[in-house]
Protein backbone atom coordinates (compact mmCIF):
# COMPACT_ATOMS: atom_id res chain seq x y z
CA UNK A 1 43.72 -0.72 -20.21
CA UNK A 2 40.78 -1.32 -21.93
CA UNK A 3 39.89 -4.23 -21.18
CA UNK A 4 40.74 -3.72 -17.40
CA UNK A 5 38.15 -1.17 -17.35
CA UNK A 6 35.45 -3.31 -19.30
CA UNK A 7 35.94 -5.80 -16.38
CA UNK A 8 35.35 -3.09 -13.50
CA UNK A 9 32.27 -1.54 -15.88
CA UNK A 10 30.92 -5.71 -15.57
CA UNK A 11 31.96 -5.91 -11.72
CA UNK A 12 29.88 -2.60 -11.06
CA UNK A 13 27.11 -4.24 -13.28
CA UNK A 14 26.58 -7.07 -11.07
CA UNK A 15 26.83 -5.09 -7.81
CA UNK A 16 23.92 -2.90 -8.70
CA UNK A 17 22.03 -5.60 -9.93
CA UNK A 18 22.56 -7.49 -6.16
CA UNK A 19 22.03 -4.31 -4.82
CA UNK A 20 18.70 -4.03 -7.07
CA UNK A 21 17.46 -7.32 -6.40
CA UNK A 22 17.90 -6.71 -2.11
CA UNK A 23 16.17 -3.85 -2.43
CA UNK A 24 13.42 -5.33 -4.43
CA UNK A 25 12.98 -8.04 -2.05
CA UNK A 26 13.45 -5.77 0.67
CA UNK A 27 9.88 -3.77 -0.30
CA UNK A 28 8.37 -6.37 -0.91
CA UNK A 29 8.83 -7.75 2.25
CA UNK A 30 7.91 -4.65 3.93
CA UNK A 31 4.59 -5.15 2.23
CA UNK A 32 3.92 -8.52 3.89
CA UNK A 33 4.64 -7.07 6.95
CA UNK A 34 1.93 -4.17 6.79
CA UNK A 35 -0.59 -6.42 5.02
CA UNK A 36 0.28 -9.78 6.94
CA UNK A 37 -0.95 -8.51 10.32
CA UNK A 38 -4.49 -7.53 8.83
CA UNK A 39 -7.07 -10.39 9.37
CA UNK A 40 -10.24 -11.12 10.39
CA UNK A 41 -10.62 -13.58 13.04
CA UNK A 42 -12.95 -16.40 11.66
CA UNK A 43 -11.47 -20.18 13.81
CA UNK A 44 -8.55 -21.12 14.98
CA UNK A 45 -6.66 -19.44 11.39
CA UNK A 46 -7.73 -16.12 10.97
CA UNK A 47 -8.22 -14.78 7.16
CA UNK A 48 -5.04 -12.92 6.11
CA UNK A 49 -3.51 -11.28 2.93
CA UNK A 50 -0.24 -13.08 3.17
CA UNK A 51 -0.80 -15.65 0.88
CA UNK A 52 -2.43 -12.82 -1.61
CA UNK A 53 0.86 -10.97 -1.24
CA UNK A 54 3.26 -13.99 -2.04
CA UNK A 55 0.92 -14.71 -4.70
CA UNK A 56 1.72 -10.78 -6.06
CA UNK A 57 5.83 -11.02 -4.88
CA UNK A 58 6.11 -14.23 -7.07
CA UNK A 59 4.57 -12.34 -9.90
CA UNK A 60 6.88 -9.24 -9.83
CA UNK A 61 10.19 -10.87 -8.46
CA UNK A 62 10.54 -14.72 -9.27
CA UNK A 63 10.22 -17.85 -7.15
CA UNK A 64 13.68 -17.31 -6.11
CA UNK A 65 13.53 -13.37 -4.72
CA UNK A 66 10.38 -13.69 -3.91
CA UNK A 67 10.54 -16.53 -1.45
CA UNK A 68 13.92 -14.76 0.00
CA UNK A 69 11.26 -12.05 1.02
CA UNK A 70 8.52 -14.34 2.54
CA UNK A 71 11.52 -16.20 4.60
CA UNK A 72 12.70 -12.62 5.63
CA UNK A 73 9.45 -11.70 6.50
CA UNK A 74 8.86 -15.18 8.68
CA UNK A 75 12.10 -14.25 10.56
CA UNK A 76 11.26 -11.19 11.51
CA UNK A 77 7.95 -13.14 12.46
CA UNK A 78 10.03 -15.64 14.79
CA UNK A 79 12.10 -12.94 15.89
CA UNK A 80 8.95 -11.68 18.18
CA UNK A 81 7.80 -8.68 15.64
CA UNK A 82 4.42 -8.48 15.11
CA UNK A 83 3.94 -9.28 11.76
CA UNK A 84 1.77 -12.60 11.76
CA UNK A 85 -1.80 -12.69 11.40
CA UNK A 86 -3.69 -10.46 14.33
CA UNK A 87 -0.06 -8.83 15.20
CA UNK A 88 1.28 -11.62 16.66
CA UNK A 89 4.80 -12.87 16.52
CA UNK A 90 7.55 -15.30 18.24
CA UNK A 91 8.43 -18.67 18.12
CA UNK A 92 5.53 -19.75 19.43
CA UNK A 93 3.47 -18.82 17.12
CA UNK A 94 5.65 -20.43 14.05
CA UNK A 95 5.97 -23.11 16.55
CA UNK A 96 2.08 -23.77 17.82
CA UNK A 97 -0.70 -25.61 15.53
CA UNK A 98 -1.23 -22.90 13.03
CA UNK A 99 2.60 -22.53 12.24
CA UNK A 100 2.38 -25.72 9.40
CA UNK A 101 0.44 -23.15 7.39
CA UNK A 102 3.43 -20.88 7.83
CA UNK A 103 5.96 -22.87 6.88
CA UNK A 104 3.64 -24.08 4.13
CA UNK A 105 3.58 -21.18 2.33
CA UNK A 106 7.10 -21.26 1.25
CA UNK A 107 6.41 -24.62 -0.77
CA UNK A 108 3.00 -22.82 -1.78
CA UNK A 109 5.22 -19.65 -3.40
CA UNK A 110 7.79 -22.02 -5.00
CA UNK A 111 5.13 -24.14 -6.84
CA UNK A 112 3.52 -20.98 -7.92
CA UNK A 113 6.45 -19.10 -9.02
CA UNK A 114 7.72 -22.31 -11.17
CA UNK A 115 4.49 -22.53 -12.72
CA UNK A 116 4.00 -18.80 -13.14
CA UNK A 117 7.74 -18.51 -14.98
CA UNK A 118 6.79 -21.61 -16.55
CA UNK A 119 3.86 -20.60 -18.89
CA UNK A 120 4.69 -16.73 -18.97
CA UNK A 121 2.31 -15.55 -16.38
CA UNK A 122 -0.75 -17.14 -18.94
CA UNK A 123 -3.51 -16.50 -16.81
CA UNK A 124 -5.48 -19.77 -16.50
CA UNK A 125 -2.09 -22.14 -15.82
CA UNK A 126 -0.93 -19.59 -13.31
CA UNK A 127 -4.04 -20.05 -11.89
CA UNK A 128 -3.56 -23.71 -11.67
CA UNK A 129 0.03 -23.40 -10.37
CA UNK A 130 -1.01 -20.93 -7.97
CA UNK A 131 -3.90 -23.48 -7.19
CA UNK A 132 -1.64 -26.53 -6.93
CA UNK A 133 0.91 -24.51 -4.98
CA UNK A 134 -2.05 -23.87 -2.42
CA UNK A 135 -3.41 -26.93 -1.68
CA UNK A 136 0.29 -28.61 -1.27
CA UNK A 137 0.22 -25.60 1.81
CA UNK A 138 -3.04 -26.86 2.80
CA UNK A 139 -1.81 -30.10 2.59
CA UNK A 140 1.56 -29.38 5.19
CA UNK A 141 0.02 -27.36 7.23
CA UNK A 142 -2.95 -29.28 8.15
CA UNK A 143 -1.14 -32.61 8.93
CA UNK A 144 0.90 -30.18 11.35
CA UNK A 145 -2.05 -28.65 13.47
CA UNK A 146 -3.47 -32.23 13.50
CA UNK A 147 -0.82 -33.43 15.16
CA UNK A 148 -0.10 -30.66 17.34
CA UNK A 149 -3.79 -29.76 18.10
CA UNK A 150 -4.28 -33.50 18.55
CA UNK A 151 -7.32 -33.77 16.16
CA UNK A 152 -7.90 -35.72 13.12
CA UNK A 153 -6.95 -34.62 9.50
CA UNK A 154 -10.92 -33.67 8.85
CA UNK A 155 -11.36 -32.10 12.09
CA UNK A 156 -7.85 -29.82 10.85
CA UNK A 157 -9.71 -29.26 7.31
CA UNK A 158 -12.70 -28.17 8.65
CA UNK A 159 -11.03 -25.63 11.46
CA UNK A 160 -8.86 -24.90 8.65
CA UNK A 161 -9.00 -25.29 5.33
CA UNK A 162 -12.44 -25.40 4.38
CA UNK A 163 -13.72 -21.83 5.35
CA UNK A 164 -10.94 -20.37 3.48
CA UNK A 165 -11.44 -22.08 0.11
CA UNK A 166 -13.69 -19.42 -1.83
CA UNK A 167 -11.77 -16.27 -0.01
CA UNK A 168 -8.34 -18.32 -1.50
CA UNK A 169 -9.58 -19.28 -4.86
CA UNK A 170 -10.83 -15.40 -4.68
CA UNK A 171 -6.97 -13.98 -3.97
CA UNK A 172 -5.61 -16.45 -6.66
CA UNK A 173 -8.20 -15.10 -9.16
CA UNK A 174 -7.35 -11.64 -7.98
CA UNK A 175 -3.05 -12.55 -8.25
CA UNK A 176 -3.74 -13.59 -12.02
CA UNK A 177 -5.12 -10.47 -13.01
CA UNK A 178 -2.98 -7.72 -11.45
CA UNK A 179 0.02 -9.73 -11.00
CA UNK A 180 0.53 -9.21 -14.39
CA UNK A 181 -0.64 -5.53 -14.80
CA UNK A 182 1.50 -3.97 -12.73
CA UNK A 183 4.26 -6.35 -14.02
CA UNK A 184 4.60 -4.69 -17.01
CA UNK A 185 3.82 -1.23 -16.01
CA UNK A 186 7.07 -1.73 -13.62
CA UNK A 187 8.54 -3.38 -16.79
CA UNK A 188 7.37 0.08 -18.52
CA UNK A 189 9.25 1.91 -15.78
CA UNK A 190 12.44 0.07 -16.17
CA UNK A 191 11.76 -0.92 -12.67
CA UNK A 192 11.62 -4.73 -13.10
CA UNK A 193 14.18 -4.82 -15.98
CA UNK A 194 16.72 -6.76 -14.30
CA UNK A 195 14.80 -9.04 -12.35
């Protein structure tokens, strides 16, 4: 009897921790909804917070929840809400020139959650990682709007990757030293225990 009820008591374990874990990724998706949308319009890619809040998500949650949230978030992009940068949505928009940078942030939140995991959230390599992860996003999505904008690779870096560099390196400096403050004061809450 015992040990049938030590098995429910484990069962009921892992459903709240599921349950925890949705609900984790859930806010934190809601939170790249209401800060994706803000921008300023500077070219052809406005300046956004997204990347600063996948930066933050991979911090609290993992590379694994918090990509979940970013790829929930660029559904509900695709969908038509207007969550993108300048509240824009729809396929078109994932679809059109500036999309690669999009889709490029998934690889750019996987390379920095690995690397932020990796050396414990140490500030300068999860500065790297978070670096590294960037320019591979860089890297995606500027082939893309070359070849649907039609334009060379340097014309696509200087539309789009070069005005953003310092306001980037300035979100990844800014990632590395929250990220891990409120970390551990969500640790301190027993709100990140199980994740």
């Amino acid at each position: 009897m015992m040990h049938s009820e030590t098995n429910t008591s484990t069962s009921l374990d892992k459903s709240r921790l599921t349950i925890y874990q949705m609900s984790a990724a859930a806010l934190m998706t809601a939170l790249f909804c209401v800060l994706g949308p803000m921008s300023i319009p500077i070219g052809p890619i406005p300046i956004s917070f997204t990347n600063l809040v996948f930066y933050l998500t991979v911090y609290l949650l993992g590379t694994k929840l918090g990509t979940i949230s970013y790829l929930v978030y660029l559904l509900l992009g695709t969908a038509g809400l207007p969550v993108f940068s300048g509240y824009s949505g729809g396929l078109a928009k994932l679809a059109g020139p500036t999309g690669g940078y999009l889709v490029g942030f998934i690889l750019m939140g996987i390379v920095s959650g690995i690397a932020i995991k990796k050396c414990h959230g140490k500030p300068l390599f999860s500065i790297l990682g978070m670096a590294a992860g960037t320019v591979i996003a860089y890297l995606f999505g500027t082939v893309w709007y070359s070849i649907e904008a039609s334009c060379s690779v340097w014309a696509a870096l200087c539309a789009c990757v070069f005005p953003f560099l310092l306001g980037d390196a300035v979100k990844i400096l800014l990632a590395a030293q929250i990220g891990p403050l409120i970390r551990k004061a969500l640790q301190k809450a027993h709100l990140l225990e199980n994740l």
